[in-house]
PDB file of N, CA and C in Angstrom:
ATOM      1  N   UNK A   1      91.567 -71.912  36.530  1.00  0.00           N
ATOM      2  CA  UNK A   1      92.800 -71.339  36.087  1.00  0.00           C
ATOM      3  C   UNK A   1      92.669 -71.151  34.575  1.00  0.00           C
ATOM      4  N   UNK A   2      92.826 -70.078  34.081  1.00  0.00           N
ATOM      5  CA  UNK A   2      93.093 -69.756  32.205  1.00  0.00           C
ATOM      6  C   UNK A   2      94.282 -69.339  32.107  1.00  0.00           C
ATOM      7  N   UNK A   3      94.802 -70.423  31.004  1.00  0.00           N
ATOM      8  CA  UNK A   3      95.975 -69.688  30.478  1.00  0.00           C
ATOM      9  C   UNK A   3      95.297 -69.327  28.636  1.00  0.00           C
ATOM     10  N   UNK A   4      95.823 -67.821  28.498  1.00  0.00           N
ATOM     11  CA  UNK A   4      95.316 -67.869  26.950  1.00  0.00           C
ATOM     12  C   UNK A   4      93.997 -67.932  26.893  1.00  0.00           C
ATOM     13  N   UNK A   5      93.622 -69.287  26.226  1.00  0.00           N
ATOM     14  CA  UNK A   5      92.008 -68.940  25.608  1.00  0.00           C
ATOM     15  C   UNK A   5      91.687 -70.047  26.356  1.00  0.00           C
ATOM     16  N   UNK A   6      92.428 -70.837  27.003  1.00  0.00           N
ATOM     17  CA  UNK A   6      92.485 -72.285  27.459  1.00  0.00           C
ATOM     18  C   UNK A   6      91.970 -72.063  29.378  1.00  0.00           C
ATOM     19  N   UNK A   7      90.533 -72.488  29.461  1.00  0.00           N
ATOM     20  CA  UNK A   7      90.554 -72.320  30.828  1.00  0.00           C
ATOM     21  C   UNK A   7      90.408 -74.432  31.319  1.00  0.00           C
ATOM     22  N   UNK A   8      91.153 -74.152  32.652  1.00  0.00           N
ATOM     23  CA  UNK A   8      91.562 -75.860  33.160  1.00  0.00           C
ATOM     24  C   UNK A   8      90.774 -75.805  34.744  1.00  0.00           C
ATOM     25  N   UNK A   9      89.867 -77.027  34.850  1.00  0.00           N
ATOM     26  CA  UNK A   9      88.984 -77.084  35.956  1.00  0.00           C
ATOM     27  C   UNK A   9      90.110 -77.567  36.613  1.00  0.00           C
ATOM     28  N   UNK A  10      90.387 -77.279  37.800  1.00  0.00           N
ATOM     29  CA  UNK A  10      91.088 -78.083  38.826  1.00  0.00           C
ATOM     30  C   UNK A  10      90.066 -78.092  40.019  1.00  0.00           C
ATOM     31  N   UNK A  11      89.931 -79.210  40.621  1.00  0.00           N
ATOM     32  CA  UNK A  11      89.368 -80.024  42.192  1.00  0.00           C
ATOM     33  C   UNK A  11      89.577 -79.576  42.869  1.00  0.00           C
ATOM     34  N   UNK A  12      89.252 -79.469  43.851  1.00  0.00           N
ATOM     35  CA  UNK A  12      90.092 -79.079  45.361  1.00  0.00           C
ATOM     36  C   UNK A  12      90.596 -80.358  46.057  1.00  0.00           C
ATOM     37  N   UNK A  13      91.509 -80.000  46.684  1.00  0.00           N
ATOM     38  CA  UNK A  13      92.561 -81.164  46.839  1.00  0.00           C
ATOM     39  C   UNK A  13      91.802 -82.499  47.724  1.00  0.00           C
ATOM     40  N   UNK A  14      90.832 -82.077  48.242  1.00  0.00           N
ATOM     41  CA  UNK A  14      89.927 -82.987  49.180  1.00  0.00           C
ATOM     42  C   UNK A  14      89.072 -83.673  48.213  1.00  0.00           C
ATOM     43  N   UNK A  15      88.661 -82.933  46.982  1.00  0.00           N
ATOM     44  CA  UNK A  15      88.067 -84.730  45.830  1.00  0.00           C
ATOM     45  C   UNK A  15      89.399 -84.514  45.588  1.00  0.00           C
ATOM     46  N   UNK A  16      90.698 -84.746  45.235  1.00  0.00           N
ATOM     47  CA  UNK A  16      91.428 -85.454  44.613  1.00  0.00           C
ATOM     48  C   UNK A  16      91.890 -86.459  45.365  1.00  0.00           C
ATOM     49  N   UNK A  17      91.731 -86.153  46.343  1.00  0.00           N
ATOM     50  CA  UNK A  17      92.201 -87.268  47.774  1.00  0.00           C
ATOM     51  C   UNK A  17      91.286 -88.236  47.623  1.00  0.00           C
ATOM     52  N   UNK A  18      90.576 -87.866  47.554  1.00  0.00           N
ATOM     53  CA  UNK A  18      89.174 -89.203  47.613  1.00  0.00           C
ATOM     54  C   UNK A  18      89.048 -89.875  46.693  1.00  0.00           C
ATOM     55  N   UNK A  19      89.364 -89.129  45.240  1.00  0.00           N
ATOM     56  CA  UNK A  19      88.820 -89.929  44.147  1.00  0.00           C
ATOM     57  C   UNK A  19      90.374 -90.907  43.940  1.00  0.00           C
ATOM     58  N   UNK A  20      91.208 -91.071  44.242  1.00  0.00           N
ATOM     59  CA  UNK A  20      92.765 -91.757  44.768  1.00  0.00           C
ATOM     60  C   UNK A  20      92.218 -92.644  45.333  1.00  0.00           C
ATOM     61  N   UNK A  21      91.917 -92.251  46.301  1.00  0.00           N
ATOM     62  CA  UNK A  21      91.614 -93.587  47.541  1.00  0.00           C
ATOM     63  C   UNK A  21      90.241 -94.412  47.146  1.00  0.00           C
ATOM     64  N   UNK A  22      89.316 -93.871  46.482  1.00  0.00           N
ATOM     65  CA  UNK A  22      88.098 -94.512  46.871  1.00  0.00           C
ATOM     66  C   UNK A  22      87.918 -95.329  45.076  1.00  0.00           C
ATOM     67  N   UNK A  23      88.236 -94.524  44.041  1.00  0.00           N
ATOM     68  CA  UNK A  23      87.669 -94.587  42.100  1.00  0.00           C
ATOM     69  C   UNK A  23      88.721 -95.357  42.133  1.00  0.00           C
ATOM     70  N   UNK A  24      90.137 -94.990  42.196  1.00  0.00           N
ATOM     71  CA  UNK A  24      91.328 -95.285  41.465  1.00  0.00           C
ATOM     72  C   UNK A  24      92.122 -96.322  42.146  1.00  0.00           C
ATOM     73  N   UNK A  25      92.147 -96.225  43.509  1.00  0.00           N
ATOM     74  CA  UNK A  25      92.785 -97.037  44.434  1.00  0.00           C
ATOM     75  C   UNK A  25      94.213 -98.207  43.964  1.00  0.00           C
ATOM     76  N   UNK A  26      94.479 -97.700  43.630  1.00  0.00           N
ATOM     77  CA  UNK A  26      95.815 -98.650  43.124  1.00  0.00           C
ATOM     78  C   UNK A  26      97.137 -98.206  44.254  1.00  0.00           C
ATOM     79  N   UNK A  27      97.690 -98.850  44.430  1.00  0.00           N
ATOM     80  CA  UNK A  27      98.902 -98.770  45.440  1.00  0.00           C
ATOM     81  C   UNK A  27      99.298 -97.301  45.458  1.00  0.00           C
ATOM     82  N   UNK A  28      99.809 -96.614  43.933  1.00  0.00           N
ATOM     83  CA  UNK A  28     100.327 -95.833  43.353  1.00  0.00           C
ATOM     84  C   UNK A  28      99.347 -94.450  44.019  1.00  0.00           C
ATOM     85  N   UNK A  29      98.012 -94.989  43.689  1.00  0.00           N
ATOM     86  CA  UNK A  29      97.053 -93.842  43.896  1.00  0.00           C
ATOM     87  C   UNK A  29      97.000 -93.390  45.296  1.00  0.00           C
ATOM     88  N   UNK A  30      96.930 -94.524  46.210  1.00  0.00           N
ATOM     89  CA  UNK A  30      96.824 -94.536  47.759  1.00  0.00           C
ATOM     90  C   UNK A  30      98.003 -93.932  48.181  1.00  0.00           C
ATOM     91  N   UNK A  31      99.257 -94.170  47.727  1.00  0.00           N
ATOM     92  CA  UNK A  31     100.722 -93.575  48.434  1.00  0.00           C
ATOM     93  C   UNK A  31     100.490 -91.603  47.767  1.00  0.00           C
ATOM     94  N   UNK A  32      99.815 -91.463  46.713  1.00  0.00           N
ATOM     95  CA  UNK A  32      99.948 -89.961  46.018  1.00  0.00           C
ATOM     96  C   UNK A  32      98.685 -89.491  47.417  1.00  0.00           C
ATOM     97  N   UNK A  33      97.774 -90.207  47.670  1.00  0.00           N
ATOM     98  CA  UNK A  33      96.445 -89.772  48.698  1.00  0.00           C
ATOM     99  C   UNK A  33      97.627 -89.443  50.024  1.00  0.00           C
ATOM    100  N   UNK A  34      98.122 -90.472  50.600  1.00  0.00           N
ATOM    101  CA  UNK A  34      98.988 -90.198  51.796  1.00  0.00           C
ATOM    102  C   UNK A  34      99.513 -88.985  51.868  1.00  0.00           C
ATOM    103  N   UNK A  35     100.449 -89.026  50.559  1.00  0.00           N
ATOM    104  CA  UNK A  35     101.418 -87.595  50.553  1.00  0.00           C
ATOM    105  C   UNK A  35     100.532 -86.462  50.429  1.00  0.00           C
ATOM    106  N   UNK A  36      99.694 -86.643  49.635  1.00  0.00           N
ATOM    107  CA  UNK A  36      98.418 -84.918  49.619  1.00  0.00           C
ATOM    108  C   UNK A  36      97.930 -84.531  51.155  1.00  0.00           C
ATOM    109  N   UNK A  37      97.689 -85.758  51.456  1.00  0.00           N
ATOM    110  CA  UNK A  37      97.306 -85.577  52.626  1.00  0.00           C
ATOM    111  C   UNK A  37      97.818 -84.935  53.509  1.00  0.00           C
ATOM    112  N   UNK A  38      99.350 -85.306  53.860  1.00  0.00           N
ATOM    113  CA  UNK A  38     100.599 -85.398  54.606  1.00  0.00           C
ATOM    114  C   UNK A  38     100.979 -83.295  54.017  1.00  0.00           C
ATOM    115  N   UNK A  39     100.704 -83.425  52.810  1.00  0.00           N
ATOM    116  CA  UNK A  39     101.535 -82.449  52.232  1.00  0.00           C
ATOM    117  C   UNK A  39     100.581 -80.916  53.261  1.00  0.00           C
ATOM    118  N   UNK A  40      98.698 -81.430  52.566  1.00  0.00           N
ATOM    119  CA  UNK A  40      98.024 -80.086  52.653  1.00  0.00           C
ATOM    120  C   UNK A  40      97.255 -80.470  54.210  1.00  0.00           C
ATOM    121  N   UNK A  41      98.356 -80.819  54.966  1.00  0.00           N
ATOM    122  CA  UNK A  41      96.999 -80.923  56.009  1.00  0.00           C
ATOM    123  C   UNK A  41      96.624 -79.797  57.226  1.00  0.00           C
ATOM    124  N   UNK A  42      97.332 -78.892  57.092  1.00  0.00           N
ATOM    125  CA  UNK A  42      96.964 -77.635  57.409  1.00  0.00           C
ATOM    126  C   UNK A  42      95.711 -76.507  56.637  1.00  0.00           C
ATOM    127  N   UNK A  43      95.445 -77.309  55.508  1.00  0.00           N
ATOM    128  CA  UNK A  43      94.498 -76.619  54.426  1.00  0.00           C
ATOM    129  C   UNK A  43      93.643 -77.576  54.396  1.00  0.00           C
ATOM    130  N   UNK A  44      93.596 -78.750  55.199  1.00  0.00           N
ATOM    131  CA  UNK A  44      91.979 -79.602  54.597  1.00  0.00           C
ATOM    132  C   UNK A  44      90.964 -79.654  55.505  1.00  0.00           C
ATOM    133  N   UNK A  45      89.422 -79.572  54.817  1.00  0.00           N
ATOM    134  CA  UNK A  45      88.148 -79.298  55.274  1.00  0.00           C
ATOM    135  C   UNK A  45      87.615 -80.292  55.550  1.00  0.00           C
ATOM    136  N   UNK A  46      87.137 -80.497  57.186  1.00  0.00           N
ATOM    137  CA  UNK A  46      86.801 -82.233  57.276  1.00  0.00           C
ATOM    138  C   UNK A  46      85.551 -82.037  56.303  1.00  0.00           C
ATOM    139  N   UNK A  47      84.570 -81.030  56.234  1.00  0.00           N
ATOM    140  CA  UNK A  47      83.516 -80.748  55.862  1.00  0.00           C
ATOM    141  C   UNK A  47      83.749 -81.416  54.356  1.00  0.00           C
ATOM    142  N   UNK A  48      84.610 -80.829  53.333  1.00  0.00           N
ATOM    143  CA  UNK A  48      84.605 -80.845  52.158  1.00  0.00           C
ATOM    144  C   UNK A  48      84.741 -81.982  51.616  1.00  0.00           C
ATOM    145  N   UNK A  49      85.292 -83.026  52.409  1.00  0.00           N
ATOM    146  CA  UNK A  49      85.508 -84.497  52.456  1.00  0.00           C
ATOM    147  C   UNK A  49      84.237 -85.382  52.782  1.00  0.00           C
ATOM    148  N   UNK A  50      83.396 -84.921  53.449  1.00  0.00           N
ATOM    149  CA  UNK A  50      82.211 -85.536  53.562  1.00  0.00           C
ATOM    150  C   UNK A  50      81.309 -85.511  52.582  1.00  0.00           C
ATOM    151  N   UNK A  51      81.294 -83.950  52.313  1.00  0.00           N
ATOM    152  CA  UNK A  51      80.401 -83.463  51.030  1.00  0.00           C
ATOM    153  C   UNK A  51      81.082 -84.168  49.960  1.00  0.00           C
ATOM    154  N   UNK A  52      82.004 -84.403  49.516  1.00  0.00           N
ATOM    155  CA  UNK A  52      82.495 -85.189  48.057  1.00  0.00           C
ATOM    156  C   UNK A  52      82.313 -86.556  48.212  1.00  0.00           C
ATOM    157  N   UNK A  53      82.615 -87.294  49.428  1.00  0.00           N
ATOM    158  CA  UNK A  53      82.674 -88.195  49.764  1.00  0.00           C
ATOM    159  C   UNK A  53      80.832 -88.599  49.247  1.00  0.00           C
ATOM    160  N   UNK A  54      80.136 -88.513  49.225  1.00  0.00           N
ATOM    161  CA  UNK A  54      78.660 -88.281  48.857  1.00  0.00           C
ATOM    162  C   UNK A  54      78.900 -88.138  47.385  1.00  0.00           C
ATOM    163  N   UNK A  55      79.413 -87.532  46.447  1.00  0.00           N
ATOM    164  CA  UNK A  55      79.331 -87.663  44.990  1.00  0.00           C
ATOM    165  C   UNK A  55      80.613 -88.745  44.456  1.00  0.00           C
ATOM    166  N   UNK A  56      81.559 -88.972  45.427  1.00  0.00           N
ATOM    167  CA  UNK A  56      82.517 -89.980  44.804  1.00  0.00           C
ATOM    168  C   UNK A  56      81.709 -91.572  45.191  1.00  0.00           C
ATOM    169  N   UNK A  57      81.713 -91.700  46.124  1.00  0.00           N
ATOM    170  CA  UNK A  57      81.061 -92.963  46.531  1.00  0.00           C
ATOM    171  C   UNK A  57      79.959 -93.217  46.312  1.00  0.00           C
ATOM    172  N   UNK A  58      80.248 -94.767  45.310  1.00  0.00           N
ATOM    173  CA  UNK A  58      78.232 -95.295  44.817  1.00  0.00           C
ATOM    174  C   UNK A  58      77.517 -95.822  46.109  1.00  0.00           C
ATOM    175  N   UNK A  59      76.250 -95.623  46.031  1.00  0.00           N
ATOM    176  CA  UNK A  59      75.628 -95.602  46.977  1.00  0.00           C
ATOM    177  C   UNK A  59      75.051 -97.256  46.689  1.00  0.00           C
TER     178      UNK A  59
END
């Protein structure tokens, strides 16, 4: 997304879900994972969750 001269990386909502639940995990983070979840779950890729799931999680 650019606004102006200013361009902003945004995630796709499947790492933001993950990096909630798996990096950040705090109560707060896990209830915002539920609702994304809850919110986009007509739009989420089991695929895309596996594939991130592989760069969020230490091996």
């Amino acid at each position: 997304m650019k606004i102006g001269d200013f361009e902003f990386k945004i995630p796709q909502i499947e790492f933001e879900i993950l990096y909630k639940e798996i990096v950040l995990g705090s109560e707060k983070d896990l209830s915002d994972a539920r609702h994304l979840r809850e919110t986009f779950k007509d739009r989420l890729k089991n695929e895309n969750f596996k594939e991130f799931e592989k760069i969020i999680r230490p091996t």
